[in-house]
N, C-alpha and C. Protein backbone atom coordinates (compact mmCIF):
# COMPACT_ATOMS: atom_id res chain seq x y z
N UNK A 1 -1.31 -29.47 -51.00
CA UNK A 1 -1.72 -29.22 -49.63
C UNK A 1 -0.50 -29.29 -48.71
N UNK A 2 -0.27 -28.13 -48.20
CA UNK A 2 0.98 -28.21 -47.31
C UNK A 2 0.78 -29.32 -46.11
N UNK A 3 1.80 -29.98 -45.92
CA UNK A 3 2.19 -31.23 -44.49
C UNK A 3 1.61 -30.46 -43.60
N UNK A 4 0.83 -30.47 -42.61
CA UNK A 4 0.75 -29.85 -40.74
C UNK A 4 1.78 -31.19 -40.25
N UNK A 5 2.53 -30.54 -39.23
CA UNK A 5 2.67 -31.07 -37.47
C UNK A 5 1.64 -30.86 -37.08
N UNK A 6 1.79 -31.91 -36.01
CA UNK A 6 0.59 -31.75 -35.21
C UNK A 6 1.39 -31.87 -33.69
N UNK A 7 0.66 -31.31 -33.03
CA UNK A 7 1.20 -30.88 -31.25
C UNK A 7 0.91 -31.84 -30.69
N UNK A 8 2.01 -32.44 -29.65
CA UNK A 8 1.40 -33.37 -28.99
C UNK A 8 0.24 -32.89 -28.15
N UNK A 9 -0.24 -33.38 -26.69
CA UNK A 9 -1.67 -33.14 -26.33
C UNK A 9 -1.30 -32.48 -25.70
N UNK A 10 -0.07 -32.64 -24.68
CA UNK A 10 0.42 -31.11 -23.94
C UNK A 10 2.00 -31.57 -23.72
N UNK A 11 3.02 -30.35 -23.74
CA UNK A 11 4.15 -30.67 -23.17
C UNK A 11 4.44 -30.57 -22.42
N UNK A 12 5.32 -31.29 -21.82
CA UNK A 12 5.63 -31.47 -20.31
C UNK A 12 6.21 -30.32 -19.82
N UNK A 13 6.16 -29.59 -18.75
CA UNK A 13 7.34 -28.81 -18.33
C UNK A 13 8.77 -29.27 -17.95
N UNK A 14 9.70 -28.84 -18.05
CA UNK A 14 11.16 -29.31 -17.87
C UNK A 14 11.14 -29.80 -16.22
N UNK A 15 11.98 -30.47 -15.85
CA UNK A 15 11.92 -30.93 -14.05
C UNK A 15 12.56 -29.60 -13.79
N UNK A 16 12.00 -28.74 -12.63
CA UNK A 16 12.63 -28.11 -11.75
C UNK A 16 13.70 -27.96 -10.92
N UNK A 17 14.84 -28.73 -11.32
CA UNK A 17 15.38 -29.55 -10.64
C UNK A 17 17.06 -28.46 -10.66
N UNK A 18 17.60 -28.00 -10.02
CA UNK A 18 18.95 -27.16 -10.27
C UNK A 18 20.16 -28.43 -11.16
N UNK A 19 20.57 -27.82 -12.28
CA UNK A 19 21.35 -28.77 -12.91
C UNK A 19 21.04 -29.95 -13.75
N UNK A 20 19.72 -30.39 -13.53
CA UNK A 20 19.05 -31.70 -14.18
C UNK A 20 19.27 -31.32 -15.55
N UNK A 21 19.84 -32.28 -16.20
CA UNK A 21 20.02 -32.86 -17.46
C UNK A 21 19.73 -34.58 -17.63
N UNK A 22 19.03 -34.20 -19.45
CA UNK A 22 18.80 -35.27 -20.01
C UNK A 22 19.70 -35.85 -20.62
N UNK A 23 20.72 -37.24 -20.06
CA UNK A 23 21.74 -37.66 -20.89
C UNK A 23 21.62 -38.87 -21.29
N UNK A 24 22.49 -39.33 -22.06
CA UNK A 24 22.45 -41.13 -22.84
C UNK A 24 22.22 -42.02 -21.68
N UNK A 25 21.38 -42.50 -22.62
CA UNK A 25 20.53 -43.74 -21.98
C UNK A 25 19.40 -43.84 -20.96
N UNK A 26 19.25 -42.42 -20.50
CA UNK A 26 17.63 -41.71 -20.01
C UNK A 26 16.95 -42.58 -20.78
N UNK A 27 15.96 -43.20 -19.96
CA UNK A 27 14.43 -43.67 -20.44
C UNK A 27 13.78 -43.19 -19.39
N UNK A 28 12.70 -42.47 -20.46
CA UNK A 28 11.63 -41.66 -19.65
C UNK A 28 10.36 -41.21 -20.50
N UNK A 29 9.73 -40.37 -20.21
CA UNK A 29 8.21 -40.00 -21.18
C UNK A 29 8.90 -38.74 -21.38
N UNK A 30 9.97 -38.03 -20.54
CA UNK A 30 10.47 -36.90 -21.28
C UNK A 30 11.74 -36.73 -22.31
N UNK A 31 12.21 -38.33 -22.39
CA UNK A 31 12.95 -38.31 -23.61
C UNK A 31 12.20 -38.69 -25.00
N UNK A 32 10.60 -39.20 -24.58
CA UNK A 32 9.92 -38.96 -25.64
C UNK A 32 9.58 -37.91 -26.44
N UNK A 33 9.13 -37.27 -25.12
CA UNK A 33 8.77 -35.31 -25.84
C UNK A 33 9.87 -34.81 -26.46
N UNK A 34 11.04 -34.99 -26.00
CA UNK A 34 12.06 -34.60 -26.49
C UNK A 34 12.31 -35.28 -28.01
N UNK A 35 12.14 -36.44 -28.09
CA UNK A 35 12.54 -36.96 -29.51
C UNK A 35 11.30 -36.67 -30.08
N UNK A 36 9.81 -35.84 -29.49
CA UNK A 36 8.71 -35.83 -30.72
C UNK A 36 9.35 -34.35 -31.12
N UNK A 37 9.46 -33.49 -30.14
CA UNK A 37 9.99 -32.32 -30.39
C UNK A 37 10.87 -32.17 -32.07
N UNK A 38 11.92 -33.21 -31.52
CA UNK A 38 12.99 -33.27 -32.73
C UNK A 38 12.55 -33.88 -33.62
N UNK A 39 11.98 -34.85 -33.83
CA UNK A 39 11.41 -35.03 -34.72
C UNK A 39 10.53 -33.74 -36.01
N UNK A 40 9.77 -33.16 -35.41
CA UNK A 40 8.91 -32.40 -35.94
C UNK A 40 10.04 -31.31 -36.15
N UNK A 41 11.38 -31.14 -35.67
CA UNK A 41 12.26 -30.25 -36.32
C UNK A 41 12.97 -30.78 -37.32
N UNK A 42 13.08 -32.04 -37.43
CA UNK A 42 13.65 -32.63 -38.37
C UNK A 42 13.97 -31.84 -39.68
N UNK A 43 12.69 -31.50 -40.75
CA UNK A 43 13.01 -31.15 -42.01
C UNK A 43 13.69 -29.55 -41.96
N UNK A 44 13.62 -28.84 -40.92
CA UNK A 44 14.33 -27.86 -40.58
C UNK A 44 16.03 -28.06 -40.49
N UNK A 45 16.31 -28.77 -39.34
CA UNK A 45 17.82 -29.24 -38.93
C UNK A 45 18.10 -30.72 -40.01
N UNK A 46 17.32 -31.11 -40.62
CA UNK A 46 18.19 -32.25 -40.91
C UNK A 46 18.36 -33.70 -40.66
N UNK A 47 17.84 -33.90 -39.19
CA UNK A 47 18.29 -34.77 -37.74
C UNK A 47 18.39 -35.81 -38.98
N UNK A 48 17.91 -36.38 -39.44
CA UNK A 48 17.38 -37.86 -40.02
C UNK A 48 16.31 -38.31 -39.05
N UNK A 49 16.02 -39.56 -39.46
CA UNK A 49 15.40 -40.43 -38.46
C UNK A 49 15.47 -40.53 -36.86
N UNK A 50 14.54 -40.14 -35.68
CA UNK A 50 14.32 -40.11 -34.75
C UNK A 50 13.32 -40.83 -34.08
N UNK A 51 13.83 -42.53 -33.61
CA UNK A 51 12.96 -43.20 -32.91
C UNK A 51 12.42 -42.61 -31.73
N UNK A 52 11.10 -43.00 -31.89
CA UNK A 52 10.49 -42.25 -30.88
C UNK A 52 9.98 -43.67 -29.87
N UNK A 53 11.08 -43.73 -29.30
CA UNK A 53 11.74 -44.88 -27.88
C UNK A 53 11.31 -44.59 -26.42
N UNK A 54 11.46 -43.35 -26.21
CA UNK A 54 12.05 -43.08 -24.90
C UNK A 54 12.97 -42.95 -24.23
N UNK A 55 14.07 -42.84 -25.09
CA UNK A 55 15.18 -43.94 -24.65
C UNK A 55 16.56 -42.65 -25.53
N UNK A 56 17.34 -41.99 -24.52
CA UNK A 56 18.32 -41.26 -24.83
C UNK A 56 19.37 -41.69 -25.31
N UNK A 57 19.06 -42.59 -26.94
CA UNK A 57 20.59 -43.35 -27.50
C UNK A 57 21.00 -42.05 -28.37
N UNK A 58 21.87 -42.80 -29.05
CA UNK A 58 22.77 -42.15 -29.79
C UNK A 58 22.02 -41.15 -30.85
N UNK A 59 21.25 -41.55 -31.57
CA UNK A 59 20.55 -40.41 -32.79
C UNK A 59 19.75 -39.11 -32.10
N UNK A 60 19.36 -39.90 -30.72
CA UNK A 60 19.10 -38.21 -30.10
C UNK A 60 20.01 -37.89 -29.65
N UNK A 61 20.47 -38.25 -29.56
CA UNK A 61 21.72 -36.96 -28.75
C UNK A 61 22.40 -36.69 -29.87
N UNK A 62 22.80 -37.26 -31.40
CA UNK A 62 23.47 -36.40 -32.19
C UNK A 62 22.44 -35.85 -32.61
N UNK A 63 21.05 -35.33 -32.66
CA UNK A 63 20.35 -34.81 -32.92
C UNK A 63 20.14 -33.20 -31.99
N UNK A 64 20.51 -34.12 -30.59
CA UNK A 64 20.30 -32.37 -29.97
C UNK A 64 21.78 -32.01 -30.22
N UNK A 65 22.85 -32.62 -30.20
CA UNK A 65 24.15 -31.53 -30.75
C UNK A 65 24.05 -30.59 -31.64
N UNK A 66 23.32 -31.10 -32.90
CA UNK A 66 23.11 -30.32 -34.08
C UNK A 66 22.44 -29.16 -33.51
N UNK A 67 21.56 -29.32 -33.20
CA UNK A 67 20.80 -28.34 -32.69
C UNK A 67 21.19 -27.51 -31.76
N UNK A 68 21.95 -27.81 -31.11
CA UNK A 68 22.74 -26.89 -29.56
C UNK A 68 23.75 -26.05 -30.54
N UNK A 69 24.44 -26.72 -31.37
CA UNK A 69 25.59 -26.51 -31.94
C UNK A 69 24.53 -25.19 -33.16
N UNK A 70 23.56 -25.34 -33.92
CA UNK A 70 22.98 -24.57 -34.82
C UNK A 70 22.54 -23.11 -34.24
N UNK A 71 22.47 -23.42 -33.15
CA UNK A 71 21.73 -22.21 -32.17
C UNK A 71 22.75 -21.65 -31.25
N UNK A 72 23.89 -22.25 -31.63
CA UNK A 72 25.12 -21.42 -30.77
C UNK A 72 25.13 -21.76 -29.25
N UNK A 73 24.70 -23.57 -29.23
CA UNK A 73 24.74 -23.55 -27.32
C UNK A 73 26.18 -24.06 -27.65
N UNK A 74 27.18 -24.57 -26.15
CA UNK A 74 27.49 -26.01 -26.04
C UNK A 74 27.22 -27.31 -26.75
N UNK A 75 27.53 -28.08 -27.84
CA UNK A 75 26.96 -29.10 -28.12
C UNK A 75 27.09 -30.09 -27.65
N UNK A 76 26.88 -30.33 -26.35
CA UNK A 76 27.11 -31.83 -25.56
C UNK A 76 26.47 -32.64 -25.68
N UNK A 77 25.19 -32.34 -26.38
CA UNK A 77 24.11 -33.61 -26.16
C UNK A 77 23.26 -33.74 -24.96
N UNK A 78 23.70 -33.09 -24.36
CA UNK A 78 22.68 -33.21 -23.07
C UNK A 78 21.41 -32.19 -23.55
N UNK A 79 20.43 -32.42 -22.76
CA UNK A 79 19.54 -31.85 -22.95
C UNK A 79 19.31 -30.87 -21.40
N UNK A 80 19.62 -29.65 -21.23
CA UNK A 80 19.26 -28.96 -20.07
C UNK A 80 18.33 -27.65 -20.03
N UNK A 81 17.70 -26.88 -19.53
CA UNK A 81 16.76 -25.99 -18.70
C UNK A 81 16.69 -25.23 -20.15
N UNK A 82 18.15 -24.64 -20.56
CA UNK A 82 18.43 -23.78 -21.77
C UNK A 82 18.17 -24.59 -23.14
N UNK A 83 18.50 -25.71 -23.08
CA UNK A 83 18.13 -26.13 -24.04
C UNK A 83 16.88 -26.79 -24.94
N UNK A 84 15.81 -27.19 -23.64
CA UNK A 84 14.57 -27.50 -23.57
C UNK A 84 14.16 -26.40 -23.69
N UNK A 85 14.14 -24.97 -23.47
CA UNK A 85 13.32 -23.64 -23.74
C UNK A 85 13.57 -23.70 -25.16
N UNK A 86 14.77 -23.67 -26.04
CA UNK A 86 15.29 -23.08 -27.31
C UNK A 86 14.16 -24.28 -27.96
N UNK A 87 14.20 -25.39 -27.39
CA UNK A 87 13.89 -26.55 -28.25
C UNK A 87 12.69 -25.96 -28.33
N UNK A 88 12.07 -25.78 -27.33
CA UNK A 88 10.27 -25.53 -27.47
C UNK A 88 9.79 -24.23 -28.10
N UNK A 89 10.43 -23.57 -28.19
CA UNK A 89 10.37 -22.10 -28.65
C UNK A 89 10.70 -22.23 -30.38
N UNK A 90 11.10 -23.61 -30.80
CA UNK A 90 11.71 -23.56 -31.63
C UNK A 90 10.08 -24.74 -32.32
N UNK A 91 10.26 -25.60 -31.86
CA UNK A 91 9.03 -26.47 -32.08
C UNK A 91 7.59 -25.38 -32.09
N UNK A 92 7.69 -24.49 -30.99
CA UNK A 92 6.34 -23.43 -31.83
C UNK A 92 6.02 -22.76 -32.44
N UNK A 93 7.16 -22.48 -32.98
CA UNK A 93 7.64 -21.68 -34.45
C UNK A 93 7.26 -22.67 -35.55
N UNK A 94 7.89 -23.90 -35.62
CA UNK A 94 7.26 -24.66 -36.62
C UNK A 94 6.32 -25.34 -36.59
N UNK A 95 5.36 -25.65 -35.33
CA UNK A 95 4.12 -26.53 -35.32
C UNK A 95 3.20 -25.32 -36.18
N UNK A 96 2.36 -25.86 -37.55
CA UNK A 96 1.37 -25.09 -37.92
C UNK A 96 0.13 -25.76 -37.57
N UNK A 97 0.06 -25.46 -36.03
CA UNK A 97 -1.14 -26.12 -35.67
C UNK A 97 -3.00 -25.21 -36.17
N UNK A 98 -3.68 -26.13 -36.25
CA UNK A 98 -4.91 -25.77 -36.60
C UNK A 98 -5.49 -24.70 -35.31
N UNK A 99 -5.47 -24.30 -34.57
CA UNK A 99 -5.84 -22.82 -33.78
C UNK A 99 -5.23 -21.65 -33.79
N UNK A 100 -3.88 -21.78 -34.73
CA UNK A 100 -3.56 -20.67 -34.97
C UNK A 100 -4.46 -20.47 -36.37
C-alpha cells in the first residue's frame, strides 16, 4: 500500500508584505507550515529530519538551501514570496491527497 501525505487543513498564504522574509530564528505558525511543507518533501530532496518547532533553526534553513539551491534559486535560506510559491507548487505535486 503506497504511504499518502496528508495536507495540512489549509495553508497559509505568504504575508503580503514587500521584501518579507522568513529567516533564523523566526518563531511563528508560518515557520511551521513551512517545516510541514518540507517535511512532506523530504523523501524527494533528502532534507533528513525536520522538527516541526516553529522555530527557524538550523535544519530548516539547510533544508530550504537544498531546495532553493535544487530548483536553481539563491540558496540563502531565507524563505521569500519566490520561494514559498516553488515550495507550494512543489508540495502539490507530491501531496497524494484523497480528492484527487
Amino acid at each position: 500500500m503506497k504511504n499518502r501525505r496528508q495536507r495540512p487543513a489549509a495553508i497559509c498564504p505568504f504575508p503580503d508584505v514587500s521584501g518579507y522574509e522568513v529567516k533564523r530564528g523566526e518563531h511563528s505558525d508560518l515557520v511551521a507550515v513551512i517545516q510541514l511543507i518540507l517535511e512532506n518533501l523530504s523523501p524527494i530532496y533528502d532534507f533528513g529530519a525536520i522538527p516541526l518547532s516553529g522555530v527557524m533553526d538550523g535544519a530548516t534553513e539547510a533544508a530550504v538551501r537544498r531546495f532553493q539551491a535544487v530548483n536553481g534559486m539563491d540558496p540563502d535560506g531565507a524563505v521569500d514570496l519566490l520561494t514559498w510559491n516553488r515550495m507550494a507548487e512543489e508540495y502539490d505535486l507530491a501531496c497524494d491527497c484523497d480528492e484527487r
